[in-house]
PDB file of N, CA and C in Angstrom:
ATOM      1  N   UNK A   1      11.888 233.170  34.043  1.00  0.00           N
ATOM      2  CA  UNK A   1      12.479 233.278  32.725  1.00  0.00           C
ATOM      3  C   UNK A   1      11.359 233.372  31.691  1.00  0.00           C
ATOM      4  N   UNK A   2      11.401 234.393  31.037  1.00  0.00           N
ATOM      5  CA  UNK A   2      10.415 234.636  30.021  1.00  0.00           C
ATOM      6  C   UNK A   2      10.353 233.449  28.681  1.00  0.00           C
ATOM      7  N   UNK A   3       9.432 232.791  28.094  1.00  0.00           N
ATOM      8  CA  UNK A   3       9.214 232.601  27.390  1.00  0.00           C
ATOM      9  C   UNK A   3       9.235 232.718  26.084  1.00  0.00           C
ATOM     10  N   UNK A   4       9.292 231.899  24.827  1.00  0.00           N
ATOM     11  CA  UNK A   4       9.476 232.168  23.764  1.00  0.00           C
ATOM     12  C   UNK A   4       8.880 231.679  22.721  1.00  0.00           C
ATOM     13  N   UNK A   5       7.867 231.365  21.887  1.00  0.00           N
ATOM     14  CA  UNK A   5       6.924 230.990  21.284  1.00  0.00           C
ATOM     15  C   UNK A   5       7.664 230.841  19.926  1.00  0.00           C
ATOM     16  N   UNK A   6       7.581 229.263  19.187  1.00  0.00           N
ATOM     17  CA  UNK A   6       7.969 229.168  17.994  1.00  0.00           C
ATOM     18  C   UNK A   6       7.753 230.267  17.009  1.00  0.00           C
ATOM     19  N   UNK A   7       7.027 230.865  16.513  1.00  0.00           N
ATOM     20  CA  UNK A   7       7.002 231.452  15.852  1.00  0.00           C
ATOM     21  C   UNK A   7       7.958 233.118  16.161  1.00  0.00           C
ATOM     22  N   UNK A   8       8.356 233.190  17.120  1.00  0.00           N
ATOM     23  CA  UNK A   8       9.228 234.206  17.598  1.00  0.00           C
ATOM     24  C   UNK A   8      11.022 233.450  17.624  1.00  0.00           C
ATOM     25  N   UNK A   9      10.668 232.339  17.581  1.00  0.00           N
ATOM     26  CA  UNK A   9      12.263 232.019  17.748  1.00  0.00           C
ATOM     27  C   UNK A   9      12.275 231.150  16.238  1.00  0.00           C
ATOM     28  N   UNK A  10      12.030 231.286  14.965  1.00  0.00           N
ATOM     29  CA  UNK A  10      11.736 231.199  13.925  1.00  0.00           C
ATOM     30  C   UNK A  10      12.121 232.687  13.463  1.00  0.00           C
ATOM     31  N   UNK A  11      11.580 233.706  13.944  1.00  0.00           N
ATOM     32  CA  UNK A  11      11.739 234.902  13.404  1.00  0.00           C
ATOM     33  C   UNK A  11      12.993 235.188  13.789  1.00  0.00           C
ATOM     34  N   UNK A  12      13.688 234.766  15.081  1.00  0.00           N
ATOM     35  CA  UNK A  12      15.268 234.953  15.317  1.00  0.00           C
ATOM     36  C   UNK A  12      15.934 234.517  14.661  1.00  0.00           C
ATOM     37  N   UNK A  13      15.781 233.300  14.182  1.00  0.00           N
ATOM     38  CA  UNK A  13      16.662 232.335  13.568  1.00  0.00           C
ATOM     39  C   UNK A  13      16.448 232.814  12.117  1.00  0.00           C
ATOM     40  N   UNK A  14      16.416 233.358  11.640  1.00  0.00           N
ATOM     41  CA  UNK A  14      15.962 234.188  10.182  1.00  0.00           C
ATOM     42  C   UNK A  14      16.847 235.370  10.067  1.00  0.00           C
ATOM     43  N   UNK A  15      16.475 235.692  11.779  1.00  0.00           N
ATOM     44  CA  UNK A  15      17.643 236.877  11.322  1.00  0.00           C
ATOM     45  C   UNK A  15      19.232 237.104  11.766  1.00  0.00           C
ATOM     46  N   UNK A  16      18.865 236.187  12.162  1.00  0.00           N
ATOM     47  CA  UNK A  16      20.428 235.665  12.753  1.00  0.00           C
ATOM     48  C   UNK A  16      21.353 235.397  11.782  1.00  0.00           C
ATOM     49  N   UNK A  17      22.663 236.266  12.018  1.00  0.00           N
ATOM     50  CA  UNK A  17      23.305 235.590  11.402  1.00  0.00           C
ATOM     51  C   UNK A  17      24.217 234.603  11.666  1.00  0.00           C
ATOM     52  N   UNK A  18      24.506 233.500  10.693  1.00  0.00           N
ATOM     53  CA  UNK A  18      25.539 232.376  11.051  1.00  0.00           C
ATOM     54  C   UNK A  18      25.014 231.710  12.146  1.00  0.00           C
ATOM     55  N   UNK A  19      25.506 231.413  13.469  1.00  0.00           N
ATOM     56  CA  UNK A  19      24.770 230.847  14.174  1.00  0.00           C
ATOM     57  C   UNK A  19      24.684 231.105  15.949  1.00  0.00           C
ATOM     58  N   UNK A  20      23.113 230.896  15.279  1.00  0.00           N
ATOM     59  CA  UNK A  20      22.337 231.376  16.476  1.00  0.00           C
ATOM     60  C   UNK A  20      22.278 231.622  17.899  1.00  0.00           C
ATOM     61  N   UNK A  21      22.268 232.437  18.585  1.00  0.00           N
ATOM     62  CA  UNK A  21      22.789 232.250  20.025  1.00  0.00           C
ATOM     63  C   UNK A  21      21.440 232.210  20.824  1.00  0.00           C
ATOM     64  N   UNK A  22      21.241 231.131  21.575  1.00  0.00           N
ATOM     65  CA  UNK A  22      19.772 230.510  22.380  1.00  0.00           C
ATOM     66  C   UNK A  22      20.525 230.306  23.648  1.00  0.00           C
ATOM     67  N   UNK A  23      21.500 230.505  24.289  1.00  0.00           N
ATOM     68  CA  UNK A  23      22.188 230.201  25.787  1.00  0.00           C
ATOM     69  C   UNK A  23      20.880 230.536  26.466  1.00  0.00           C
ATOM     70  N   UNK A  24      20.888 229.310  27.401  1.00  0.00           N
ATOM     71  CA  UNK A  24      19.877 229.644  28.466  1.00  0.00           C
ATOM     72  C   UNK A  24      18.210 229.950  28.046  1.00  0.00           C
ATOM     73  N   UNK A  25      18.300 230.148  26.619  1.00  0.00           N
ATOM     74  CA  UNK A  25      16.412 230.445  26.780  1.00  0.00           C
ATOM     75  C   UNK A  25      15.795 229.138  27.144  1.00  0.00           C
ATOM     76  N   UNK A  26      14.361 229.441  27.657  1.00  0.00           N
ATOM     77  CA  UNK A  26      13.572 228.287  27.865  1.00  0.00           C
ATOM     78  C   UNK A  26      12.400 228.312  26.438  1.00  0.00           C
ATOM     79  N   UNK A  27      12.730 227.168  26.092  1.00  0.00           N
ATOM     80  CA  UNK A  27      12.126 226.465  24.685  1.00  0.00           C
ATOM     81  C   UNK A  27      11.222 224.929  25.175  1.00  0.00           C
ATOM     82  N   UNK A  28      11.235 225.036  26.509  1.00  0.00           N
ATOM     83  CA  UNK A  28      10.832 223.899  26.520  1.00  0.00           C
ATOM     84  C   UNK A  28       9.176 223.118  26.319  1.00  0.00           C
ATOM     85  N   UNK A  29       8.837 222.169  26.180  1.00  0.00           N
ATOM     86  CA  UNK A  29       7.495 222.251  25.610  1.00  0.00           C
ATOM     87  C   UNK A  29       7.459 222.409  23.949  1.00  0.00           C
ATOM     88  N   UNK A  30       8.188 222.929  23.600  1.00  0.00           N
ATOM     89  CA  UNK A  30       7.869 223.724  22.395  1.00  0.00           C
ATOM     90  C   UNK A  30       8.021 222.654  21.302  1.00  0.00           C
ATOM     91  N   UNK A  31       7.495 222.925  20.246  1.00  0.00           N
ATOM     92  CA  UNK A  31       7.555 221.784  18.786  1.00  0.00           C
ATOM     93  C   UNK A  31       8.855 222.733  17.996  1.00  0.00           C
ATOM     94  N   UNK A  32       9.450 221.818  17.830  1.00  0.00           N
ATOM     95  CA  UNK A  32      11.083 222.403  17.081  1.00  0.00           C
ATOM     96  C   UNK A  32      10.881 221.871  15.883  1.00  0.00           C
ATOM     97  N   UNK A  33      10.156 220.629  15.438  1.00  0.00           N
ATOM     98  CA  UNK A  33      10.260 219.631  14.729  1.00  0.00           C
ATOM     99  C   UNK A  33      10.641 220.103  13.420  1.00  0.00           C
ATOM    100  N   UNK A  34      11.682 219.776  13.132  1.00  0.00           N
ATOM    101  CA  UNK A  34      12.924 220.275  11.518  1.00  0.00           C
ATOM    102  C   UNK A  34      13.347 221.616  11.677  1.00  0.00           C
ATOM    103  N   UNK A  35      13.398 222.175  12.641  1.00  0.00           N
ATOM    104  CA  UNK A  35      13.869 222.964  12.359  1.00  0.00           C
ATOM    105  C   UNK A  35      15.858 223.309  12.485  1.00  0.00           C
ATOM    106  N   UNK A  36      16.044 224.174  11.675  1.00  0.00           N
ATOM    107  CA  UNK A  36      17.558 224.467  11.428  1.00  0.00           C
ATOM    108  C   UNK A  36      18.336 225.156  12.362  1.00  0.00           C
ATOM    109  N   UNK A  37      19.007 224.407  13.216  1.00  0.00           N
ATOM    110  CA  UNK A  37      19.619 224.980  14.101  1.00  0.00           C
ATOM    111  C   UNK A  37      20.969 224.547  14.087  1.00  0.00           C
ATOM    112  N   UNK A  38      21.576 224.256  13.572  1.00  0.00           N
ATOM    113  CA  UNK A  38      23.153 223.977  12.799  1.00  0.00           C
ATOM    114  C   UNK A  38      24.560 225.066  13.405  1.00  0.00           C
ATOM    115  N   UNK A  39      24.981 224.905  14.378  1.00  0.00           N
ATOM    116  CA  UNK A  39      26.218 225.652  15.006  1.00  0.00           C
ATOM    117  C   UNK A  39      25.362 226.549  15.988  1.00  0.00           C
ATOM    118  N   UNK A  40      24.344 226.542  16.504  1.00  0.00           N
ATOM    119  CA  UNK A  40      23.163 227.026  17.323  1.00  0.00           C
ATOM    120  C   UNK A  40      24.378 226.822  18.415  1.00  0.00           C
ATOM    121  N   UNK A  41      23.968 228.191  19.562  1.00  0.00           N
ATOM    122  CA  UNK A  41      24.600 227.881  21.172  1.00  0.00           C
ATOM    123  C   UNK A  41      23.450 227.971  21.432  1.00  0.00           C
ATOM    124  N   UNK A  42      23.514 226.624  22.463  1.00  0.00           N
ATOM    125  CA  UNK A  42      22.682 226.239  23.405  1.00  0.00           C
ATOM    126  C   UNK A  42      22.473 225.718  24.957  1.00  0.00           C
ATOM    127  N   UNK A  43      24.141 226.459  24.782  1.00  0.00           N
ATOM    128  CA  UNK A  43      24.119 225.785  26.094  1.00  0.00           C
ATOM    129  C   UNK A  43      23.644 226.650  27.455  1.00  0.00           C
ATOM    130  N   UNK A  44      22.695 225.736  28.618  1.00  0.00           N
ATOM    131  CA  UNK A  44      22.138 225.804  29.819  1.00  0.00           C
ATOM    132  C   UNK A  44      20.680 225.852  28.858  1.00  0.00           C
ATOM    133  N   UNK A  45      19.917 226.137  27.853  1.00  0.00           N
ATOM    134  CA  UNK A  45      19.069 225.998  27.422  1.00  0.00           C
ATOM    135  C   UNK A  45      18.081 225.019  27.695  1.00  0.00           C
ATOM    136  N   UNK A  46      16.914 225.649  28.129  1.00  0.00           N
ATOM    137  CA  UNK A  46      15.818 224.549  28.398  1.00  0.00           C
ATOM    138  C   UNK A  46      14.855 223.897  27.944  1.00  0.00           C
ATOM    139  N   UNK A  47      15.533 222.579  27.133  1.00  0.00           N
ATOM    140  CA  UNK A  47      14.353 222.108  26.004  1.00  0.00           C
ATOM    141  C   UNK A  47      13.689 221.071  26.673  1.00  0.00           C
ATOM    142  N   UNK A  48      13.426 220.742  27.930  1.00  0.00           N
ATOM    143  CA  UNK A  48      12.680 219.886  28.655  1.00  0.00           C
ATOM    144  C   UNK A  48      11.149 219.888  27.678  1.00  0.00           C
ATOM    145  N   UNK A  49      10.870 218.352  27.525  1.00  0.00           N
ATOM    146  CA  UNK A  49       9.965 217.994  26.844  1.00  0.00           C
ATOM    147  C   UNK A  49       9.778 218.726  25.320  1.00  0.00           C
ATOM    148  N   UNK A  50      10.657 219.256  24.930  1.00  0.00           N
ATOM    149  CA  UNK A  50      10.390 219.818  23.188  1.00  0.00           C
ATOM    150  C   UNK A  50      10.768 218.707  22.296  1.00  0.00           C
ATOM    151  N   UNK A  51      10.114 218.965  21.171  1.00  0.00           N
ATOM    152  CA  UNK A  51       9.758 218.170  19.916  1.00  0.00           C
ATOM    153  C   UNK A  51      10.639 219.023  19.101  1.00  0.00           C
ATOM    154  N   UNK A  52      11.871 217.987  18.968  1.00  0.00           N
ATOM    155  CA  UNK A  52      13.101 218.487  18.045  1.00  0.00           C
ATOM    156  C   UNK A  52      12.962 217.510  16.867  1.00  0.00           C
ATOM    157  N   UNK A  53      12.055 216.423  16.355  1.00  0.00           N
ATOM    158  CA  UNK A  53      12.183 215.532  16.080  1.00  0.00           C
ATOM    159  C   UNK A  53      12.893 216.236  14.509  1.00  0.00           C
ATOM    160  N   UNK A  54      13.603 215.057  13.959  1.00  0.00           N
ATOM    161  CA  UNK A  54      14.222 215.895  12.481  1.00  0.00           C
ATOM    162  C   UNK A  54      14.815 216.951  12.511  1.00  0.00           C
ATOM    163  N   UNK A  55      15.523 217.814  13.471  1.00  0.00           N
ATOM    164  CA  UNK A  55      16.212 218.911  13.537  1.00  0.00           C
ATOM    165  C   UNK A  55      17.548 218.627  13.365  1.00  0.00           C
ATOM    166  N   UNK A  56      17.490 219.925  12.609  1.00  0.00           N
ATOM    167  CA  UNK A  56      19.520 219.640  12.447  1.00  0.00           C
ATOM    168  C   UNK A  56      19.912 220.504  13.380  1.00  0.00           C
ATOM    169  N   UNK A  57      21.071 219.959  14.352  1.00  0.00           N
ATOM    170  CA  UNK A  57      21.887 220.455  15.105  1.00  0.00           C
ATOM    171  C   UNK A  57      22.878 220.179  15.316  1.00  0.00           C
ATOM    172  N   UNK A  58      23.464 219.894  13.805  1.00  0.00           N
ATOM    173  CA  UNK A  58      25.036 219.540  13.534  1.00  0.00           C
ATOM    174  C   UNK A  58      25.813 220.355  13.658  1.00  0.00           C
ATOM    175  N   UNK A  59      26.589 219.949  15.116  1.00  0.00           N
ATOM    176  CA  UNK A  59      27.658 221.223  15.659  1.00  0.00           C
ATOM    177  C   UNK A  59      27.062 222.077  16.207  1.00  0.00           C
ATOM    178  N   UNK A  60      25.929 221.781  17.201  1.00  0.00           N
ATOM    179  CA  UNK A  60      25.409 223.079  17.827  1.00  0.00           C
ATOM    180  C   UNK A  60      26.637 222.468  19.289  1.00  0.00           C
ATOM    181  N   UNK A  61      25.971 223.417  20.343  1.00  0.00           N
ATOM    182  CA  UNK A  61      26.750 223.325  21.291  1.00  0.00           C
ATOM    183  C   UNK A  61      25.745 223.558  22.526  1.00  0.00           C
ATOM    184  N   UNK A  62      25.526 222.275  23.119  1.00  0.00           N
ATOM    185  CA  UNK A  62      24.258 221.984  24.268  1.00  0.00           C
ATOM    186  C   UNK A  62      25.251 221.530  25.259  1.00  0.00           C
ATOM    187  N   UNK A  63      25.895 222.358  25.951  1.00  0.00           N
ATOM    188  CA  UNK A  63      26.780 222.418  27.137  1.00  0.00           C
ATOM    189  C   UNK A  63      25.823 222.706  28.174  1.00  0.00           C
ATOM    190  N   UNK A  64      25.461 221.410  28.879  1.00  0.00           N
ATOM    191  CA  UNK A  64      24.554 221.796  29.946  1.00  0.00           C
ATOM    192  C   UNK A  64      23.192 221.878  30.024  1.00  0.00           C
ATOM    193  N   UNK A  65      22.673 221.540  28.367  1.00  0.00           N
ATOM    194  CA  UNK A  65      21.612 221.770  28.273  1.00  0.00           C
ATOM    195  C   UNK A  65      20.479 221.140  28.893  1.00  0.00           C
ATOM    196  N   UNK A  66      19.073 220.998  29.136  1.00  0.00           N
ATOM    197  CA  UNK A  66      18.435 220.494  29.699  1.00  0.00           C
ATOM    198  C   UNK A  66      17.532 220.449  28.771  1.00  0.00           C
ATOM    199  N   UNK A  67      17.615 218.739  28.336  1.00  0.00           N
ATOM    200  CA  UNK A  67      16.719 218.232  27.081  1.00  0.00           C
ATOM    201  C   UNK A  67      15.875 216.942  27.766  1.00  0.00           C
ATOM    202  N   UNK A  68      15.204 217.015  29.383  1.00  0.00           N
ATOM    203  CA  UNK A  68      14.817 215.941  29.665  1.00  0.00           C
ATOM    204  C   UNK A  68      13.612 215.647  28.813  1.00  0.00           C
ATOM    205  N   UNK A  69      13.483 214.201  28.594  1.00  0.00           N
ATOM    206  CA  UNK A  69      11.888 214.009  27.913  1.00  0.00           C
ATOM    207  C   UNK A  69      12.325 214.639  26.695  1.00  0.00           C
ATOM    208  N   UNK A  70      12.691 215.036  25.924  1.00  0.00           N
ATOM    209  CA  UNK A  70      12.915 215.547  24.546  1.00  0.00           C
ATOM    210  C   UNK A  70      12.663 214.735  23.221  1.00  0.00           C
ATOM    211  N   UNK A  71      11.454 215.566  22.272  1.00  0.00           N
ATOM    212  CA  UNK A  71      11.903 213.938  21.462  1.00  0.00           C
ATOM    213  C   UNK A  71      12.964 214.327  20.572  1.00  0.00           C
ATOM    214  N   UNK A  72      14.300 213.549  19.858  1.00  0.00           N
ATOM    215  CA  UNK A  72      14.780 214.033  19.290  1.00  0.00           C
ATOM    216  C   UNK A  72      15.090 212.835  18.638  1.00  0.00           C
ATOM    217  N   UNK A  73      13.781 212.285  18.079  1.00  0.00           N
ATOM    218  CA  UNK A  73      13.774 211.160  16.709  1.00  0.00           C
ATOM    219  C   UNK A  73      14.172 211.848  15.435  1.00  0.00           C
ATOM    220  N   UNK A  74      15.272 211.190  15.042  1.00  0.00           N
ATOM    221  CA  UNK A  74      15.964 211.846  13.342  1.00  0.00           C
ATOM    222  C   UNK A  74      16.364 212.481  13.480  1.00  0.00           C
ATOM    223  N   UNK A  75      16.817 213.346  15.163  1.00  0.00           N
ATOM    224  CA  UNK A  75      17.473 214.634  14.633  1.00  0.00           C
ATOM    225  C   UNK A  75      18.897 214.250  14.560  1.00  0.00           C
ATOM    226  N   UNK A  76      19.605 215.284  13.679  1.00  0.00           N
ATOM    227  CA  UNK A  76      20.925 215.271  13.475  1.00  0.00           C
ATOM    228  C   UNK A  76      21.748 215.845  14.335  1.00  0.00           C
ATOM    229  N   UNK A  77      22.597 215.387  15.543  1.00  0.00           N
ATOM    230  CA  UNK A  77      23.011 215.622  16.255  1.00  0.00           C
ATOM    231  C   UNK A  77      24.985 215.153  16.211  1.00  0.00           C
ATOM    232  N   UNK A  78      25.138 215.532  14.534  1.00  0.00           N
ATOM    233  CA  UNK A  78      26.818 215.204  14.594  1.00  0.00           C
ATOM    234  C   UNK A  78      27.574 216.443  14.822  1.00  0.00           C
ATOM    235  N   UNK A  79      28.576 215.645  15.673  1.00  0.00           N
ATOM    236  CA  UNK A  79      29.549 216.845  15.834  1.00  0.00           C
ATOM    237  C   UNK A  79      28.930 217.455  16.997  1.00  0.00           C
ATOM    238  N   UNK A  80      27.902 217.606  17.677  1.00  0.00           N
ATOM    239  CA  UNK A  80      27.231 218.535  18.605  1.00  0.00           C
ATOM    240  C   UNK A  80      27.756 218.389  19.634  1.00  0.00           C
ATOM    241  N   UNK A  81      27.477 219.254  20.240  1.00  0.00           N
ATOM    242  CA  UNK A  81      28.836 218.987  22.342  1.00  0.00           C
ATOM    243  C   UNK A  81      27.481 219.290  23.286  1.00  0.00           C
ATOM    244  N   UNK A  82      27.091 217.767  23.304  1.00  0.00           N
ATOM    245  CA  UNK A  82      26.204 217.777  25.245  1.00  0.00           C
ATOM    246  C   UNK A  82      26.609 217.761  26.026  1.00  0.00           C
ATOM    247  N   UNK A  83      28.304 217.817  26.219  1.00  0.00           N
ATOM    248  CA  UNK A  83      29.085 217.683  27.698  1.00  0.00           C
ATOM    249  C   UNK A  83      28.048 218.355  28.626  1.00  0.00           C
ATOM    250  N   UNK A  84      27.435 217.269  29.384  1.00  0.00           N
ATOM    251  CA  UNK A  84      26.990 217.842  30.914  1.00  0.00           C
ATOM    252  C   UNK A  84      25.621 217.959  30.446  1.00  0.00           C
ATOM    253  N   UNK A  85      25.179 217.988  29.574  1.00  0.00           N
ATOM    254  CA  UNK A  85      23.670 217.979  29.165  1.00  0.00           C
ATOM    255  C   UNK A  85      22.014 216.695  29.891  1.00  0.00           C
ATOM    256  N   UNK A  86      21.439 217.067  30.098  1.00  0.00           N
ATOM    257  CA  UNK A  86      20.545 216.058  31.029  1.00  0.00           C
ATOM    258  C   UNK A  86      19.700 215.543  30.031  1.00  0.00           C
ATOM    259  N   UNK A  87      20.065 214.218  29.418  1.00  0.00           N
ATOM    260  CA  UNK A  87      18.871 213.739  28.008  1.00  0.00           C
ATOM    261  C   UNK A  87      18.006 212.352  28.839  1.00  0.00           C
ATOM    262  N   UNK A  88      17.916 212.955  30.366  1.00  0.00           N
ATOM    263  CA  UNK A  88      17.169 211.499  30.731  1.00  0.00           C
ATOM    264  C   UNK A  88      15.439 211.193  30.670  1.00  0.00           C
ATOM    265  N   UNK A  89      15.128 210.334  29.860  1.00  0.00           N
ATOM    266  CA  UNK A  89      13.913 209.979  29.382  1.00  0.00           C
ATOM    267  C   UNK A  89      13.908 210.819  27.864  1.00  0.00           C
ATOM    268  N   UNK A  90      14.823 211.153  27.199  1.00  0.00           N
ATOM    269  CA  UNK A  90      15.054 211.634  25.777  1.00  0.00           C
ATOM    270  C   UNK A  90      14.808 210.325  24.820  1.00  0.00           C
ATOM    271  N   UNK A  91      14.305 210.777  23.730  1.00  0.00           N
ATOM    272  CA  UNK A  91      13.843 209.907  22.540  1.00  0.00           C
ATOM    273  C   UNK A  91      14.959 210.072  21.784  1.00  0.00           C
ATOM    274  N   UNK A  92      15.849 209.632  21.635  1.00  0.00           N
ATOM    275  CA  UNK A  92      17.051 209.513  20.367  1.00  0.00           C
ATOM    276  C   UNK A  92      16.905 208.781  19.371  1.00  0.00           C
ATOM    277  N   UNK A  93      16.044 207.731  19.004  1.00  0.00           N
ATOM    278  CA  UNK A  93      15.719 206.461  18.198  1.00  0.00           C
ATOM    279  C   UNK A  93      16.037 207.200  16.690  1.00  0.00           C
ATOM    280  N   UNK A  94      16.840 206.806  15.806  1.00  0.00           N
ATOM    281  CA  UNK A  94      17.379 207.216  14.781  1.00  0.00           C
ATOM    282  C   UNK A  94      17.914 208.413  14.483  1.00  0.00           C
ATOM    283  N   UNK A  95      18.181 209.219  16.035  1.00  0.00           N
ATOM    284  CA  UNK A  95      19.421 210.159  16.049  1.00  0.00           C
ATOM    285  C   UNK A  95      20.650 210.142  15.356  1.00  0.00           C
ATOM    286  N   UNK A  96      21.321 211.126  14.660  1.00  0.00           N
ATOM    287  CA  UNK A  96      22.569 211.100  14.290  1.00  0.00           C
ATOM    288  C   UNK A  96      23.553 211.549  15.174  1.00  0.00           C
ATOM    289  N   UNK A  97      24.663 210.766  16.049  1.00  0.00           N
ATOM    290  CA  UNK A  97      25.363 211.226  16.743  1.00  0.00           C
ATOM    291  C   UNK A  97      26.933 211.429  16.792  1.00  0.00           C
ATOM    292  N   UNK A  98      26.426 210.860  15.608  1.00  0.00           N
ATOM    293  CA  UNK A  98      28.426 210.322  14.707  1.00  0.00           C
ATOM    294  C   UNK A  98      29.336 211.755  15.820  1.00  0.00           C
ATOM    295  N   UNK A  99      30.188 211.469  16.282  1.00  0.00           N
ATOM    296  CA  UNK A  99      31.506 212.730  16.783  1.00  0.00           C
ATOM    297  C   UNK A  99      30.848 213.877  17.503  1.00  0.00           C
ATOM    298  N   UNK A 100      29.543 213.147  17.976  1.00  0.00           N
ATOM    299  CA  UNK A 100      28.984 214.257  18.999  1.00  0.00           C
ATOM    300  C   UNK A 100      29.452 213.987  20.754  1.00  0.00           C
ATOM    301  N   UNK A 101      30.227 214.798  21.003  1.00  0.00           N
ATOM    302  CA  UNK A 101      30.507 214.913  22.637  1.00  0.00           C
ATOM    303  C   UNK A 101      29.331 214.648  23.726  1.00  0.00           C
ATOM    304  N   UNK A 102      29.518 213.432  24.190  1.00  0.00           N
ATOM    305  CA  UNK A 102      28.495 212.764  25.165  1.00  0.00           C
ATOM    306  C   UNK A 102      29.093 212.696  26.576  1.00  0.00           C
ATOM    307  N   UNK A 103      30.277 213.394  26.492  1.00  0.00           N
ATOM    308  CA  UNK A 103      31.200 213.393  28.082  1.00  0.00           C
ATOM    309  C   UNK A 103      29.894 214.137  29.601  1.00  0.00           C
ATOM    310  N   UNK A 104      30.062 213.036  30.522  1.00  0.00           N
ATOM    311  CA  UNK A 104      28.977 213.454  31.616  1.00  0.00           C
ATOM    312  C   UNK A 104      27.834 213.844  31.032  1.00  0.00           C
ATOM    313  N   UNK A 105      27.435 213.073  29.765  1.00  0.00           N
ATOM    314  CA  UNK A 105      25.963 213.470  29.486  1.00  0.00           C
ATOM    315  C   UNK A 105      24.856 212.501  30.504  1.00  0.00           C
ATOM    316  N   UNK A 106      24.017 212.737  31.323  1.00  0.00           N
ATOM    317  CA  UNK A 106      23.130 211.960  31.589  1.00  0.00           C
ATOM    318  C   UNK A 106      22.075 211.070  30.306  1.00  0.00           C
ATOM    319  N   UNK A 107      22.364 210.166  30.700  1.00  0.00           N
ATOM    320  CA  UNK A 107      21.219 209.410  29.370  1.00  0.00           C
ATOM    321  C   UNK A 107      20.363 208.341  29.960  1.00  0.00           C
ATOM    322  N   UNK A 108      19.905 208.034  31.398  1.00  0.00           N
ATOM    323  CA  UNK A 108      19.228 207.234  32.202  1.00  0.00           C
ATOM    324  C   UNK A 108      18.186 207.298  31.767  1.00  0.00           C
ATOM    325  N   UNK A 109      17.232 206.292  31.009  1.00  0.00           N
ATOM    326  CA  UNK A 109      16.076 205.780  30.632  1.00  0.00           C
ATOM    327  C   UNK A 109      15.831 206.678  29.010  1.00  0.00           C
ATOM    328  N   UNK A 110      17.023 207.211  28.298  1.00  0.00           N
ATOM    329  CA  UNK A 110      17.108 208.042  27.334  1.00  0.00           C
ATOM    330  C   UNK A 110      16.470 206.297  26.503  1.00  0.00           C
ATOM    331  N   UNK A 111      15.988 206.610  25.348  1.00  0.00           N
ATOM    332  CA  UNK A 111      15.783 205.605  24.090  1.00  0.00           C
ATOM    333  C   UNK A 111      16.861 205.904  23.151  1.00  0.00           C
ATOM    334  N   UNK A 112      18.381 205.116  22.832  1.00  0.00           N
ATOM    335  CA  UNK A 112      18.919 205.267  22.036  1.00  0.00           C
ATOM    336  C   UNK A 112      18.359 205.370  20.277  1.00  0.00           C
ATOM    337  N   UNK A 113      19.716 205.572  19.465  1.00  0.00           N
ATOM    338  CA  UNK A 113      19.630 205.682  18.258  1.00  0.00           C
ATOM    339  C   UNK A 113      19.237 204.485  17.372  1.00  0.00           C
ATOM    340  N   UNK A 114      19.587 203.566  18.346  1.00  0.00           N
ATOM    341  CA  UNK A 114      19.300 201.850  18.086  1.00  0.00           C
ATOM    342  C   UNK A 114      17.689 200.991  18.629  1.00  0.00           C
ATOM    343  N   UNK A 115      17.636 202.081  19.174  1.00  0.00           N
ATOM    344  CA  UNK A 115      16.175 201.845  19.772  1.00  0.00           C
ATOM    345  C   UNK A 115      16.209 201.282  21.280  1.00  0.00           C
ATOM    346  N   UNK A 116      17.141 200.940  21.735  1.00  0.00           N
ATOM    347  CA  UNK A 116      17.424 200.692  23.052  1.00  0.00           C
ATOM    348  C   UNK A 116      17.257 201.895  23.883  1.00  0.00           C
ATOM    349  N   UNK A 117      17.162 201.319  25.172  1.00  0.00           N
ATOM    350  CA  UNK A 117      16.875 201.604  26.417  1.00  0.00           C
ATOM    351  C   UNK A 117      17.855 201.807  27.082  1.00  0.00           C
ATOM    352  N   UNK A 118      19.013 203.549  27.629  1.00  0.00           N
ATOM    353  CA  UNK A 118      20.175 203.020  28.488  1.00  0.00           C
ATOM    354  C   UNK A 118      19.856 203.146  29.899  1.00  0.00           C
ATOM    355  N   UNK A 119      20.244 202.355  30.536  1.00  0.00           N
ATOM    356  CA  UNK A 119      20.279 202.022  31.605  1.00  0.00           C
ATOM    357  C   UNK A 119      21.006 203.329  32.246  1.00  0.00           C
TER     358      UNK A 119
END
């Protein structure tokens, strides 16, 4: 799977309209940090180990996604659908998750929004 370099998926998201379709790319590694991804599809997408920290992704849709190791300190994650998404060893610590779909989300050794540890 080919690759995608912030500054190329910055230039998508610019020209995109409304919201963004990322199904399946691999992003992973990558520094996201604030960036606007708000009704973004994302689902099967591979953000293993990316730096989302402060990103809005209110109402994106990470069906499946693969966010292991992810940091996603501050990001805004209301309303968003991880049904089935893998956030294990994910940084959530002051995540927003208010009415975000967590059905069969993996979250084993994830760092909650509270700063906890889930089991």
């Amino acid at each position: 799977m080919a690759e995608i370099t912030r500054k190329e998926l910055i230039l998508a998201l610019m020209s995109a309209e409304g919201h963004p379709r990322l199904a399946g790319v691999d992003l992973s590694g990558l520094n996201l940090t604030g960036l606007r991804l708000q009704g973004a599809y994302l689902d099967y997408a591979i953000l293993t180990g990316a730096n989302l920290t402060a990103a809005n992704l209110v109402g994106a849709a990470l069906r499946n996604a693969e966010l292991a190791g992810a940091n996603l300190t501050y990001a805004d994650l209301q309303e968003a659908d991880l049904t089935g998404a893998n956030l294990r060893g994910a940084n959530l610590t002051h995540a927003n998750l208010n009415r975000a779909n967590l059905s069969q989300t993996i979250l084993t050794g994830a760092t909650m929004p509270d700063g906890t540890k889930h089991e």
